[in-house]
N, C-alpha and C. Protein backbone atom coordinates (compact mmCIF):
# COMPACT_ATOMS: atom_id res chain seq x y z
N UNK A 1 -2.07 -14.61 19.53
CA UNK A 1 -2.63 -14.77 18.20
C UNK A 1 -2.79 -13.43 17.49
N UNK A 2 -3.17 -12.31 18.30
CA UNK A 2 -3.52 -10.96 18.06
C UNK A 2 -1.71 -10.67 16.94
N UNK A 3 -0.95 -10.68 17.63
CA UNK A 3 0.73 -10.27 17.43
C UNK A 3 0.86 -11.37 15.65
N UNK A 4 0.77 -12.56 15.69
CA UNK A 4 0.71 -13.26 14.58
C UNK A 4 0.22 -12.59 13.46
N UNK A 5 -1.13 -12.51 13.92
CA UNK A 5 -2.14 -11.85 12.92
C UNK A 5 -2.05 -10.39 12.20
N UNK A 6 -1.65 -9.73 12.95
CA UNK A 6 -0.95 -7.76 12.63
C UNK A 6 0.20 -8.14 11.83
N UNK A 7 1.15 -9.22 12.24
CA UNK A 7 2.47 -9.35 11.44
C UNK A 7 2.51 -9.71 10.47
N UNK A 8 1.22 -10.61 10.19
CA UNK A 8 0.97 -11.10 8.30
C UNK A 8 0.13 -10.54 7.96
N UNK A 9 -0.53 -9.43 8.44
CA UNK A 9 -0.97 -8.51 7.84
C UNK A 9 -0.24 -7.67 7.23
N UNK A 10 1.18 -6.98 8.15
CA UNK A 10 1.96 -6.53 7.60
C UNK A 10 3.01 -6.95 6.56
N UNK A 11 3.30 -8.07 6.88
CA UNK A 11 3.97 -8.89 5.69
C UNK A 11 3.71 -8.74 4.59
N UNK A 12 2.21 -9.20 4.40
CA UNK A 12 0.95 -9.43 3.17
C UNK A 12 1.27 -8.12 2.36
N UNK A 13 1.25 -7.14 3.35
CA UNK A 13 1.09 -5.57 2.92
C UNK A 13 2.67 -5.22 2.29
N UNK A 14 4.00 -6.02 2.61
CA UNK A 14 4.93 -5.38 2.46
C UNK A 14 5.22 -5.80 0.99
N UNK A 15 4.83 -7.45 0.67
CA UNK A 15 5.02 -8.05 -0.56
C UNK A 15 3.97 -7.51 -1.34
N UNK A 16 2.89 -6.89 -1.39
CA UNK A 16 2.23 -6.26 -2.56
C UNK A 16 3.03 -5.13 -2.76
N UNK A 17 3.65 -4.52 -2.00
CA UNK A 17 4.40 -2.88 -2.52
C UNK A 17 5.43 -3.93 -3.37
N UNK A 18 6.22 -4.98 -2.86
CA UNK A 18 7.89 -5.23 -3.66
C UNK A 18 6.86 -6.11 -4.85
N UNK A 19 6.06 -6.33 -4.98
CA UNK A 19 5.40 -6.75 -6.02
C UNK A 19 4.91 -5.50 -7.38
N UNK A 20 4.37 -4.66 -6.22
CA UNK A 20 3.94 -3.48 -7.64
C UNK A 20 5.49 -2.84 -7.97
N UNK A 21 6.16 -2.36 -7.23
CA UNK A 21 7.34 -1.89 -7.55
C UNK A 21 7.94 -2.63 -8.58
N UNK A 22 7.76 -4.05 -8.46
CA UNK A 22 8.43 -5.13 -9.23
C UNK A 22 8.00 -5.03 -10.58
N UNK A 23 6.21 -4.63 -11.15
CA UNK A 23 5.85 -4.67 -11.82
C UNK A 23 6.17 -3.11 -12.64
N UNK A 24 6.11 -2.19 -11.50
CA UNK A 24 6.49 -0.88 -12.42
C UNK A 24 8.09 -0.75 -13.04
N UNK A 25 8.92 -1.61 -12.47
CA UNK A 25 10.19 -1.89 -13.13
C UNK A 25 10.08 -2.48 -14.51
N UNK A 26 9.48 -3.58 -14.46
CA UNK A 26 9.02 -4.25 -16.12
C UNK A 26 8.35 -4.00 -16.24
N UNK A 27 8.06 -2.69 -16.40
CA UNK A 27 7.34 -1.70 -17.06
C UNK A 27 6.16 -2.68 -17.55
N UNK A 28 4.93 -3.46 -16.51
CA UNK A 28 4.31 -4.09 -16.98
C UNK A 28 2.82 -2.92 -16.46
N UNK A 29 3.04 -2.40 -15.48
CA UNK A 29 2.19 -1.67 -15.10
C UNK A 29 2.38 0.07 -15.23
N UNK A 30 1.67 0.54 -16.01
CA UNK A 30 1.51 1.63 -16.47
C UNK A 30 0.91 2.73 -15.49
N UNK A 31 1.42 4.10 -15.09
CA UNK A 31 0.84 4.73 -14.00
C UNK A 31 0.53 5.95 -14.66
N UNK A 32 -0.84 6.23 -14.13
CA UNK A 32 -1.09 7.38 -14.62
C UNK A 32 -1.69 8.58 -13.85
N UNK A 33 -1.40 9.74 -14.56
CA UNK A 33 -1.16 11.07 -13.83
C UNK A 33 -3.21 11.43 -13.63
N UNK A 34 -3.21 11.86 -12.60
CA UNK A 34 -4.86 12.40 -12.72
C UNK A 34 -5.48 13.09 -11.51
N UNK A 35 -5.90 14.32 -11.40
CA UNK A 35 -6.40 15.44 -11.31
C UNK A 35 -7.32 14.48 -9.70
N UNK A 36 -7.23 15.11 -8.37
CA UNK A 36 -7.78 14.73 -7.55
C UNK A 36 -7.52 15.37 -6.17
N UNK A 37 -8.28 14.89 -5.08
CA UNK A 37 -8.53 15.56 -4.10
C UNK A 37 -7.37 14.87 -3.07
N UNK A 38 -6.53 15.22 -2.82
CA UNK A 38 -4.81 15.04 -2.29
C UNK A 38 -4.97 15.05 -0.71
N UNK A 39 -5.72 15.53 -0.13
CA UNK A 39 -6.21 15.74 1.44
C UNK A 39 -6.57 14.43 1.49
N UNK A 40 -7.70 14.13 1.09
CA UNK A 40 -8.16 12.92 1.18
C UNK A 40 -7.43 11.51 0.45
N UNK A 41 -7.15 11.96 -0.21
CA UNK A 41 -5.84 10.81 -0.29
C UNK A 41 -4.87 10.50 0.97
N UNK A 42 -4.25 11.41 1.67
CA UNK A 42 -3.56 11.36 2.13
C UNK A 42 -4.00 10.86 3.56
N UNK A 43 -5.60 11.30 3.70
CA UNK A 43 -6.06 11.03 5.14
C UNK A 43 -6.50 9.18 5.09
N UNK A 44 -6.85 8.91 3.83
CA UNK A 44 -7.21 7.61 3.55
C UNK A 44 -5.78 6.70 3.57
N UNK A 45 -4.70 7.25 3.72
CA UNK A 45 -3.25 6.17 3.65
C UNK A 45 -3.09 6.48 5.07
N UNK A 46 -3.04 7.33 5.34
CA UNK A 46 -2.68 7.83 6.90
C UNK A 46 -3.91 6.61 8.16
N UNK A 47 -5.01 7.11 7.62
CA UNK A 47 -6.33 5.59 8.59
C UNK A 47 -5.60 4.32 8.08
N UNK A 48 -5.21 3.93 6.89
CA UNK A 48 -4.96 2.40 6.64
C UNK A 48 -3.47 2.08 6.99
N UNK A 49 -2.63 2.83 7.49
CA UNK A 49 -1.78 2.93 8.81
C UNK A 49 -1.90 2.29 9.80
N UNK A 50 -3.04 3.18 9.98
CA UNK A 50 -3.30 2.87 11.81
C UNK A 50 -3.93 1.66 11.90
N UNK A 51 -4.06 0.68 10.78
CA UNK A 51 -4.69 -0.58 11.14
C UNK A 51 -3.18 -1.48 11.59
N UNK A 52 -2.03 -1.19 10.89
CA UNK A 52 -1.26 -1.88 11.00
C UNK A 52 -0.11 -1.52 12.12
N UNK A 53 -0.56 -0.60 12.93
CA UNK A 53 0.00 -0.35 14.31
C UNK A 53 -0.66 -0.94 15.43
């Protein structure tokens, strides 16, 4: 059940990226540039990783 559960997690996780991607193509979603702390960005994508390993 453990193996099920990680895999539609990952799934879940793969169709919101081809979803936003989808949306930044028709230019429905607007991205914007802004001034921030990049370490911690990076350490906060890097932990929400390791949930899906």
């Amino acid at each position: 059940m453990e193996i099920i559960y990680k895999n539609t997690n990952r799934m879940n996780h793969l169709i919101d990226e081809i979803m936003t991607f989808n949306e930044i193509e028709m230019k429905q979603l607007k991205i914007t540039v802004k001034q921030g702390d990049i370490l911690s960005y990076i350490y906060m994508i890097y932990r929400s990783r390791l949930d899906f390993s």
